[in-house]
Protein backbone atom coordinates (compact mmCIF):
# COMPACT_ATOMS: atom_id res chain seq x y z
CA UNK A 1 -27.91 -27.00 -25.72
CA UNK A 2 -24.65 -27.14 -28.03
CA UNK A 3 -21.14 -26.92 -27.19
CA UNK A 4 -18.75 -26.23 -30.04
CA UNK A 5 -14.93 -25.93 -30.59
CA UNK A 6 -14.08 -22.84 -33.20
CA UNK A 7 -10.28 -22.26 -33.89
CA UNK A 8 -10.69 -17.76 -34.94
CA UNK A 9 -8.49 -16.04 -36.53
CA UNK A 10 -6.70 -19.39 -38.62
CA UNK A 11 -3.96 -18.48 -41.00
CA UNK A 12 -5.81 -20.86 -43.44
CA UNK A 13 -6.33 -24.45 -42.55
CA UNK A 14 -4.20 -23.89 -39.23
CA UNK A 15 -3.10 -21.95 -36.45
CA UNK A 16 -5.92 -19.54 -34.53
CA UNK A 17 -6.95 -19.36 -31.04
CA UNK A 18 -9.32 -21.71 -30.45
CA UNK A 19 -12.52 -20.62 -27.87
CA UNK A 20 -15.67 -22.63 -26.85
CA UNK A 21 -18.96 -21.84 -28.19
CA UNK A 22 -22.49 -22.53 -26.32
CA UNK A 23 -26.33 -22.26 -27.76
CA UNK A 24 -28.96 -23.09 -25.76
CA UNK A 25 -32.42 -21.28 -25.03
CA UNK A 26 -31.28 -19.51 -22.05
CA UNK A 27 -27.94 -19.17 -20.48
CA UNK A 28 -27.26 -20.81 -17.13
CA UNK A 29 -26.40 -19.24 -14.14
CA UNK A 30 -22.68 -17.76 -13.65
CA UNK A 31 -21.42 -20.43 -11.67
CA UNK A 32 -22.52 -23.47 -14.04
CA UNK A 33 -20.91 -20.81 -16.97
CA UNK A 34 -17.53 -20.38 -15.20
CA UNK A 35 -17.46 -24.70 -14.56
CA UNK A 36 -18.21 -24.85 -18.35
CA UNK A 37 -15.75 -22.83 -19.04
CA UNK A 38 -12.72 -24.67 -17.08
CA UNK A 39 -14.20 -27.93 -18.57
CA UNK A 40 -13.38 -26.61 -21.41
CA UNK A 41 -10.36 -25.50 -20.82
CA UNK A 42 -9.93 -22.86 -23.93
CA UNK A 43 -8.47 -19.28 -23.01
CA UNK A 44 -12.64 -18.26 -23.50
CA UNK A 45 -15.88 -19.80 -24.06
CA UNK A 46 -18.75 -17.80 -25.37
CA UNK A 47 -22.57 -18.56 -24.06
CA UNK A 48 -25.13 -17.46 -26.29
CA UNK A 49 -29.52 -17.79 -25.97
CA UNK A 50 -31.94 -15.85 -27.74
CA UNK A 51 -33.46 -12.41 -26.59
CA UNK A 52 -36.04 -11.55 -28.80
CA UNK A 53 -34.21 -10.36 -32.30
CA UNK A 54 -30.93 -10.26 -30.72
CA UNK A 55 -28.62 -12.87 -28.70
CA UNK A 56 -27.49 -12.21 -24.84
CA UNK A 57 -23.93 -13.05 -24.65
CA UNK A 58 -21.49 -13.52 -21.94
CA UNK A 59 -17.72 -15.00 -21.87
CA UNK A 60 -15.85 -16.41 -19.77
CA UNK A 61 -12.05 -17.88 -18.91
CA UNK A 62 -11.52 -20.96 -16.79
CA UNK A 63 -10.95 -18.55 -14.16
CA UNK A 64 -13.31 -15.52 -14.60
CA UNK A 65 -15.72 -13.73 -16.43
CA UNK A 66 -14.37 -10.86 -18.98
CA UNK A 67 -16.69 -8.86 -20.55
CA UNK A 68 -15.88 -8.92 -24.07
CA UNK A 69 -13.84 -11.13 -25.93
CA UNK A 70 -12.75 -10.74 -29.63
CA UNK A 71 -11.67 -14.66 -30.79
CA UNK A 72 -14.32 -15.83 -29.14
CA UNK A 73 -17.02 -13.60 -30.94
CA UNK A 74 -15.61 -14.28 -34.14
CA UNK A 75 -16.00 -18.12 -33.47
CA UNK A 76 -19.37 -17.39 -32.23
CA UNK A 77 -20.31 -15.53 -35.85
CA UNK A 78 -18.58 -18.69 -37.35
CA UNK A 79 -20.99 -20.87 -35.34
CA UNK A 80 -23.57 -18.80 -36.51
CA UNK A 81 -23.61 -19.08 -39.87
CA UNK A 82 -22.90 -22.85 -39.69
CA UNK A 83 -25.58 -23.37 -37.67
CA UNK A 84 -28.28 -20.53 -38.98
CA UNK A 85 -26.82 -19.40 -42.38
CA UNK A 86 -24.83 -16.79 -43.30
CA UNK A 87 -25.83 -13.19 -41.78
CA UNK A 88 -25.35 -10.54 -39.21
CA UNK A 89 -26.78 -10.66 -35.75
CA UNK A 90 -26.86 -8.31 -32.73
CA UNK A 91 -25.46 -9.67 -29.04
CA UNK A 92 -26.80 -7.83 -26.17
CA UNK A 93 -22.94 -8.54 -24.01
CA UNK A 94 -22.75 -7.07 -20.00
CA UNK A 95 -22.33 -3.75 -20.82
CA UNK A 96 -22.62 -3.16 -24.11
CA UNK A 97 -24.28 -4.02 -27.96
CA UNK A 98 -22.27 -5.02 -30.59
CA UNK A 99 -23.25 -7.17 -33.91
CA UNK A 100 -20.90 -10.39 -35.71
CA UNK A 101 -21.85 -11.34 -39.23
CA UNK A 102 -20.82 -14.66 -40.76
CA UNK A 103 -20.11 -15.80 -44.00
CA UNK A 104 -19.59 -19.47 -45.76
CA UNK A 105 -16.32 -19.41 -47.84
CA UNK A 106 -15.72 -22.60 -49.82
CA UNK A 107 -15.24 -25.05 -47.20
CA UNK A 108 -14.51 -22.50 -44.32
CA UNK A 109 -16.23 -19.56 -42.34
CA UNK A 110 -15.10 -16.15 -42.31
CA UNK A 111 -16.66 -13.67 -39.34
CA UNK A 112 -16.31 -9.74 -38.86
CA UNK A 113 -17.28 -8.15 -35.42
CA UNK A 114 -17.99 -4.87 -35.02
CA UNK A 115 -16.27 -4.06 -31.52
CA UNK A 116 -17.68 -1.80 -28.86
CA UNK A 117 -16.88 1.99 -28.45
CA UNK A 118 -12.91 2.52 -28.83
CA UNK A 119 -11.14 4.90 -26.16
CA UNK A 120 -7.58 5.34 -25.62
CA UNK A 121 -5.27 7.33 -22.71
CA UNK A 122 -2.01 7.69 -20.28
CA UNK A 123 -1.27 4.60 -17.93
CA UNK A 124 -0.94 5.26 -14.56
CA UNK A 125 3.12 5.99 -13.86
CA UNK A 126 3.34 3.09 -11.30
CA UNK A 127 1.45 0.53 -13.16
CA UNK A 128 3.21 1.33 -15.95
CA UNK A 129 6.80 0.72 -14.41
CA UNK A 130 5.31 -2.64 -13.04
CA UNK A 131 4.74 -3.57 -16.02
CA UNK A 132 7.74 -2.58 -17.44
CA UNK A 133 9.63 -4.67 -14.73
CA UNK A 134 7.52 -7.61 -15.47
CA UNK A 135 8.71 -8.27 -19.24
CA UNK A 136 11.71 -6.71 -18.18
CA UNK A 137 11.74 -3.87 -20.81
CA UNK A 138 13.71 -0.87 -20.20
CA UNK A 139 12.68 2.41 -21.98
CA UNK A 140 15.15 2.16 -25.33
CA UNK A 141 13.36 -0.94 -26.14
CA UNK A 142 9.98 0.78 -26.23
CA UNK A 143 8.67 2.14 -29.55
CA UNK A 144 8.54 5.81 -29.33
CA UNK A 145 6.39 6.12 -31.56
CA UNK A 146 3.70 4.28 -29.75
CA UNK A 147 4.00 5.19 -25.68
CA UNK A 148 2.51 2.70 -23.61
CA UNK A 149 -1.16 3.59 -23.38
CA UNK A 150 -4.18 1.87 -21.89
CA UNK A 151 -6.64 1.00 -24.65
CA UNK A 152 -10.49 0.07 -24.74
CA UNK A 153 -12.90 -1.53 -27.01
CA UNK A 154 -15.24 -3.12 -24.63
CA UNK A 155 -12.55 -4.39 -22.43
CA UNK A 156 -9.49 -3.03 -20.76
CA UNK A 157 -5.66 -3.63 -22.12
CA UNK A 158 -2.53 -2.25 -21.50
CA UNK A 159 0.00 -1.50 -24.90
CA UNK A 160 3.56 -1.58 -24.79
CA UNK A 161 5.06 -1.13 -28.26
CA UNK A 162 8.16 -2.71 -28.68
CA UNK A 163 11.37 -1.42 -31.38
CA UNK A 164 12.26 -4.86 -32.21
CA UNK A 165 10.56 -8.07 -33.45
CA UNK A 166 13.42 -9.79 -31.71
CA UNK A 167 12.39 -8.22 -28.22
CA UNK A 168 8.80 -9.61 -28.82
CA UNK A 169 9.48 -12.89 -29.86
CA UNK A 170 11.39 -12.93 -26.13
CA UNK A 171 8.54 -12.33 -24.16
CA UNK A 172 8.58 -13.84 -21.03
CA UNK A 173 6.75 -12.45 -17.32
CA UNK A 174 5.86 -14.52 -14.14
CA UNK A 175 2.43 -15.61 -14.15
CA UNK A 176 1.47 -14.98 -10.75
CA UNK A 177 3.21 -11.70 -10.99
CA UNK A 178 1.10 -10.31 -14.05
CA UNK A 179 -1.93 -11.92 -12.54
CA UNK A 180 -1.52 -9.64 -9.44
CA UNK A 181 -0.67 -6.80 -12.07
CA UNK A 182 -3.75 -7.05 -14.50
CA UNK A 183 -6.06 -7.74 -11.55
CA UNK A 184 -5.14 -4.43 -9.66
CA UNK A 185 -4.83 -2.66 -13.48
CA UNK A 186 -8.21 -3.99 -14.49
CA UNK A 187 -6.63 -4.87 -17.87
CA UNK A 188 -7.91 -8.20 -19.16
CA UNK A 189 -4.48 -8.32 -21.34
CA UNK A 190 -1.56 -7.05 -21.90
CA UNK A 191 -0.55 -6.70 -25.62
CA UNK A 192 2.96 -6.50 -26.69
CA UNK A 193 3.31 -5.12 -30.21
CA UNK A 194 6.16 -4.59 -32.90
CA UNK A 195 5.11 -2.58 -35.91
CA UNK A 196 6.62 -4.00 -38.93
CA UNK A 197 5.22 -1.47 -41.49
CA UNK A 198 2.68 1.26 -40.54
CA UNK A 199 -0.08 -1.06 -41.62
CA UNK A 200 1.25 -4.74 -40.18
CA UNK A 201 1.79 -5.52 -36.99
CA UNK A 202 3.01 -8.63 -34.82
CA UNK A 203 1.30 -9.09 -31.39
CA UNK A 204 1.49 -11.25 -28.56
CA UNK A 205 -0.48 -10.63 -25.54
CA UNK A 206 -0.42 -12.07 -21.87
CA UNK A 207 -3.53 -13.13 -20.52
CA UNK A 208 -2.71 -14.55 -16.81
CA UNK A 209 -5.77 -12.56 -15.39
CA UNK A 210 -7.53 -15.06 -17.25
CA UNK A 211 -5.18 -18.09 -15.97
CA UNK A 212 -4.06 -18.11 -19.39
CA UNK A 213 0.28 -17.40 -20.44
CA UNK A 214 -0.27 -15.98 -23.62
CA UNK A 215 -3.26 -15.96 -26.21
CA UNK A 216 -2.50 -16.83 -30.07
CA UNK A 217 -4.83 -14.20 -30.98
CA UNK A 218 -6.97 -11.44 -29.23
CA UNK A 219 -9.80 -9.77 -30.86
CA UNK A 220 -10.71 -7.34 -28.34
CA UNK A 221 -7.14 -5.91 -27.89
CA UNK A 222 -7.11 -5.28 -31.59
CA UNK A 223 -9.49 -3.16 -31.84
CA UNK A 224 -8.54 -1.33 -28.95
CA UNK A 225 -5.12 -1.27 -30.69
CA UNK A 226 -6.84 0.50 -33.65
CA UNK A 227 -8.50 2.84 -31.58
CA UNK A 228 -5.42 4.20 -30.28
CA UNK A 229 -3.64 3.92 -33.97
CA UNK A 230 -6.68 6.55 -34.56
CA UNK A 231 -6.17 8.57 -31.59
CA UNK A 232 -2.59 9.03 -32.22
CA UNK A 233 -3.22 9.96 -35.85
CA UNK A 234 -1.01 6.58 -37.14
CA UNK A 235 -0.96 6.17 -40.38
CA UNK A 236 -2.78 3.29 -40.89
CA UNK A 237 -5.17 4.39 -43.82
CA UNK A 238 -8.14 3.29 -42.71
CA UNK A 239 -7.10 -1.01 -42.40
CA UNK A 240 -4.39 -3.04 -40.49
CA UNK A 241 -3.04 -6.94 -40.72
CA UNK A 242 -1.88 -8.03 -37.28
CA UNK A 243 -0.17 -11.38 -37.11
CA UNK A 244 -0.17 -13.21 -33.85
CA UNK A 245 0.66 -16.24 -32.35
CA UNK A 246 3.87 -17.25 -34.57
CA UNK A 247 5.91 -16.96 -31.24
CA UNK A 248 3.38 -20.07 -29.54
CA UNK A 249 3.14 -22.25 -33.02
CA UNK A 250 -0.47 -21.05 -33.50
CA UNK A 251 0.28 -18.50 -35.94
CA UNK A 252 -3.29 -16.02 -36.58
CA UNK A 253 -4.50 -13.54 -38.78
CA UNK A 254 -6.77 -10.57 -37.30
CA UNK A 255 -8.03 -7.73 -40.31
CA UNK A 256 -9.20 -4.55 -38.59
CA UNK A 257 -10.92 -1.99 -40.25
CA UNK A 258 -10.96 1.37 -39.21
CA UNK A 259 -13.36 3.84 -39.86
CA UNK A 260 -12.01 7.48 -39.04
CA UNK A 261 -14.56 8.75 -36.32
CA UNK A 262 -12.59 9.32 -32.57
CA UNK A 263 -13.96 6.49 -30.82
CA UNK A 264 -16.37 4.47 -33.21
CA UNK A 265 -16.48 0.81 -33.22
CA UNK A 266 -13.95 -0.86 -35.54
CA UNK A 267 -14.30 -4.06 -37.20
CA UNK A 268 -12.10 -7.17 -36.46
CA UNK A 269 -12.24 -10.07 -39.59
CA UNK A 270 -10.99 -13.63 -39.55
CA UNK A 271 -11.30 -17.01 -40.95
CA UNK A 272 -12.29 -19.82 -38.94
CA UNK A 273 -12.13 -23.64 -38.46
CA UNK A 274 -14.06 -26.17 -36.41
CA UNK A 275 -12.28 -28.34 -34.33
CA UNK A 276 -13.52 -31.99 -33.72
C-alpha cells in the first residue's frame, strides 16, 4: 500500500485543498478506511485498488464516508499519472462510474474529472430558511438571479448565491448547527457563491457534515454548480473559472467545462502539487 498527500486545485505552486490518496491491491474494510482517514486528518482521503480495467474508489472525511468527492479525485488522477503515466482511467465509486485523466506539465500535474450525472431543483422551504438563519442571510442579500437550489453531481449540495463578494468573504455559521442542518438535508456541502462575471465565480463552501469549517476547494459542488448554471440557461458559454479558498489563505483554481446536454457529466480541471 501507498499513502500520498496531493494539494488539487493549486493556484500554481500554492494554495489548493489538500486530500489523502491510498493504492493498494484491495481496499480495506470501512472501519480501517474511516481511521485512515482521521489519521490523516485532510477534509477527504481517497482509497483506490484495482478491479479489472477500472479502479474501485471510495472517500472518506475524518468523520464519514461521502460518496463522491471532487479535490480528492483530481489528486487521485494526479497520483495517477505520477505513479502510472499520464492517461485516463475509469473508477467504479458507490453509486456511480466516472473516469480522471492525468497529465505531466513541466514539473507539475494537471487532472480533469469527468463528474457523475448533473441534476438540479427547489430546496425544501424549511431547510432552506435554516439555512438562511445559519449564515445569517436575509433575502436582499441573495442573488436573484441564482435562487437557492439543491444541486447534484454525484453528491448532494445546497447553493445560496450571494449579491456581494463582501457578504461571502463574511461567512461565518455554527458548526454544530450546520452539522445538524446538512445531516438532516443530506447535503455533503453547502456552497456559498458570488458571481463576479457570468463566467467567474468565487466560492466558499461549509463542510461541517464532514467535521470540516470550510473547504478551500470542492470539486463535486462545482460541477453540480454547472449543472444548475445549465438548467437555468446561465450564460456561461459552455466553460467557467471558480476561485476558492482566498477567504481561508488557500486560494484554488477549479476549470469546469460544460457540455450543453440537461444533465450530462461536466468536467472539473486543476493543477496539482505533492505535499511532503
Amino acid at each position: 500500500m501507498e499513502l500520498l498527500r496531493v494539494a488539487a486545485f493549486a493556484d500554481g505552486d500554492e494554495g489548493g485543498n489538500p486530500a489523502g490518496v491510498w493504492f493498494g491491491e484491495a481496499l480495506p474494510d470501512a472501519a480501517t478506511m474511516q481511521r485512515i482517514a482521521a489519521a490523516v486528518g485532510f477534509s477527504e482521503t481517497a482509497f483506490a485498488a484495482p478491479q479489472g480495467e477500472t479502479w474501485r474508489v471510495r472517500y472518506f472525511s475524518p468523520q464519514t464516508e461521502v460518496p463522491f468527492c471532487g479535490h480528492a479525485t483530481i489528486a487521485l488522477g494526479a497520483a495517477m499519472a505520477s505513479r502510472f503515466g499520464d492517461g485516463e482511467r475509469t473508477l467504479v465509486l458507490n453509486a456511480s462510474t466516472i473516469s480522471v485523466s492525468g497529465r505531466r506539465d513541466g514539473g507539475a500535474f494537471v487532472a480533469t474529472l469527468r463528474s457523475p450525472a448533473t441534476r438540479s431543483g427547489a430546496v425544501d422551504p424549511a431547510l432552506r430558511e435554516r439555512a438562511l438563519a445559519l449564515f445569517g442571510l436575509g433575502e436582499d442579500e441573495l442573488d436573484p438571479r441564482l435562487a437557492p437550489a439543491q444541486i447534484h453531481a454525484g453528491a448532494d449540495h445546497l447553493l445560496l448565491g450571494l449579491r456581494s463578494r463582501e457578504r461571502l468573504a463574511a461567512m461565518r455559521y455554527d458548526v454544530d448547527l450546520g452539522r445538524e442542518l446538512m445531516r438532516d438535508a443530506g447535503w455533503v456541502t453547502i456552497a456559498l457563491v458570488w458571481a463576479e462575471s457570468a463566467q467567474r465565480f468565487h466560492a466558499r463552501n461549509a463542510f461541517a457534515a464532514g467535521g470540516v469549517y470550510e473547504d478551500p476547494a470542492t470539486g463535486a459542488a462545482a460541477a453540480a454548480l454547472a449543472g444548475r448554471l445549465r438548467d437555468v440557461d446561465w450564460p456561461h458559454g459552455g466553460a467557467i473559472t471558480i476561485v476558492q479558498g482566498e477567504d481561508m489563505g488557500a486560494r484554488s483554481l477549479l476549470q469546469v467545462t460544460i457540455p450543453a446536454t440537461p444533465g450530462s457529466p461536466v468536467e472539473v480541471s486543476g493543477r496539482a502539487r505533492f505535499l511532503g
